[in-house]
Protein backbone atom coordinates (compact mmCIF):
# COMPACT_ATOMS: atom_id res chain seq x y z
CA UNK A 1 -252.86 -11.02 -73.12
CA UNK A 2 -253.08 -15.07 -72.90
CA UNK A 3 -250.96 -16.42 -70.08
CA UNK A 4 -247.94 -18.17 -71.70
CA UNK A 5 -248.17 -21.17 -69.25
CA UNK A 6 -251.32 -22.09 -69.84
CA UNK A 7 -249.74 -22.49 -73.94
CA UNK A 8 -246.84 -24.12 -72.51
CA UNK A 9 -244.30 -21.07 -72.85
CA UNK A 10 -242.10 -20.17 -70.02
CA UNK A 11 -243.47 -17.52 -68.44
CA UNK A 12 -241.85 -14.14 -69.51
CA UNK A 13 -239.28 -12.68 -66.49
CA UNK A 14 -238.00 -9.09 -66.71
CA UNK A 15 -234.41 -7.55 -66.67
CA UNK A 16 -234.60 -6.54 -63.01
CA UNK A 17 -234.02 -9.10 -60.34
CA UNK A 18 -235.82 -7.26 -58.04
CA UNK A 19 -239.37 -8.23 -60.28
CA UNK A 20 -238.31 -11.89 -61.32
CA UNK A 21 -241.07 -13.26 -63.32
CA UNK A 22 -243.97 -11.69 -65.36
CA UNK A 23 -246.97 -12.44 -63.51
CA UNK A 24 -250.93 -11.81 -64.48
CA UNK A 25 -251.25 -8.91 -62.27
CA UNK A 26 -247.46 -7.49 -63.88
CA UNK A 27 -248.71 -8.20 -67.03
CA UNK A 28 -252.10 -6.86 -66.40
CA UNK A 29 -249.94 -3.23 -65.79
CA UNK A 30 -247.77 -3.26 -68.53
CA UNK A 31 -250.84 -3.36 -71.35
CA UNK A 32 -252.37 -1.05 -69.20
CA UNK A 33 -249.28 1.39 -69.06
CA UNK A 34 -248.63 0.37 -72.96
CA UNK A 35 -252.31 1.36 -73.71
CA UNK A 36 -252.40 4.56 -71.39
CA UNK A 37 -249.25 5.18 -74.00
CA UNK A 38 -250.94 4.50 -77.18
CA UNK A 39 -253.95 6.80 -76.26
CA UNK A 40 -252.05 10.36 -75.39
CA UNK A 41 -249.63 9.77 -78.75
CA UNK A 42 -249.88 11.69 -81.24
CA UNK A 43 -248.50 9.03 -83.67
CA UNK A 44 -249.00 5.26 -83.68
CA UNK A 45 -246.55 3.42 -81.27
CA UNK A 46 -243.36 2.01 -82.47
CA UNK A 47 -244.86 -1.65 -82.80
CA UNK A 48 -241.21 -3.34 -81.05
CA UNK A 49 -243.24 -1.61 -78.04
CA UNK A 50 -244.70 -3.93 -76.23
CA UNK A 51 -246.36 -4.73 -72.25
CA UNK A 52 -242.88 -6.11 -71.38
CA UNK A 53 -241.11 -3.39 -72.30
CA UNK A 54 -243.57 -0.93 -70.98
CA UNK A 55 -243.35 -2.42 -67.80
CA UNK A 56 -239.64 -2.60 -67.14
CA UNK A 57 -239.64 0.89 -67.78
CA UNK A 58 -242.11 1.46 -65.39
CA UNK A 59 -240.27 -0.13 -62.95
CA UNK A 60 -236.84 1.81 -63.89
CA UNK A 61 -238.93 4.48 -62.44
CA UNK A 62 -240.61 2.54 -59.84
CA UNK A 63 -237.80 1.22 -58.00
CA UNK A 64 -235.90 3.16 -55.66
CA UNK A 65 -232.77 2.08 -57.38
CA UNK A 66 -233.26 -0.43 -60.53
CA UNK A 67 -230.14 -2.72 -60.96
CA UNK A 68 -229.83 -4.77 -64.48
CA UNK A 69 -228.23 -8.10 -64.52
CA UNK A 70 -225.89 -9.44 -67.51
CA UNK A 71 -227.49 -11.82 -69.39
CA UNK A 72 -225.03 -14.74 -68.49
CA UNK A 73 -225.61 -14.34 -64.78
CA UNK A 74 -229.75 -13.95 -65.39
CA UNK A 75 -229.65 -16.95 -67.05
CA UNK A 76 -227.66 -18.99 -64.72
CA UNK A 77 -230.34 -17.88 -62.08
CA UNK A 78 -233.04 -19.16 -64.19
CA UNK A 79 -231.34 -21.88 -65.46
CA UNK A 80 -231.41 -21.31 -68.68
């Protein structure tokens, strides 16, 4: 996947705090996690699956204990 800097795009951040922002190497183990998916199902993938999504639900796995922000208060920390 193309960095979305380098195009000028905000780079992508994920709903846990604890992760921030979506770097290379995070993005690097979401398509890795989303292809590891695609290869041991027996069907095609849902296609609103994607390495962002694989990778915060690695993480909801990953972290001892995951805590989700509301959107307001994620955006006022990103200032968005």
């Amino acid at each position: 996947m193309e960095d979305p800097v380098s195009k000028g795009q905000k780079r992508p951040v994920s709903v846990f705090p604890e992760i921030g922002l979506i770097d290379e190497v995070r993005m690097y183990r979401g398509e890795k996690i989303l292809s590891i998916a695609k290869r041991i199902a027996e069907r095609g993938l849902d296609p609103r699956l994607n390495a962002l999504l694989a990778l915060d639900v690695f993480y909801t796995y990953y972290l001892p204990v995951p805590f989700v922000e509301s959107q307001g208060s994620q955006r006022r920390r990103h200032g968005l």
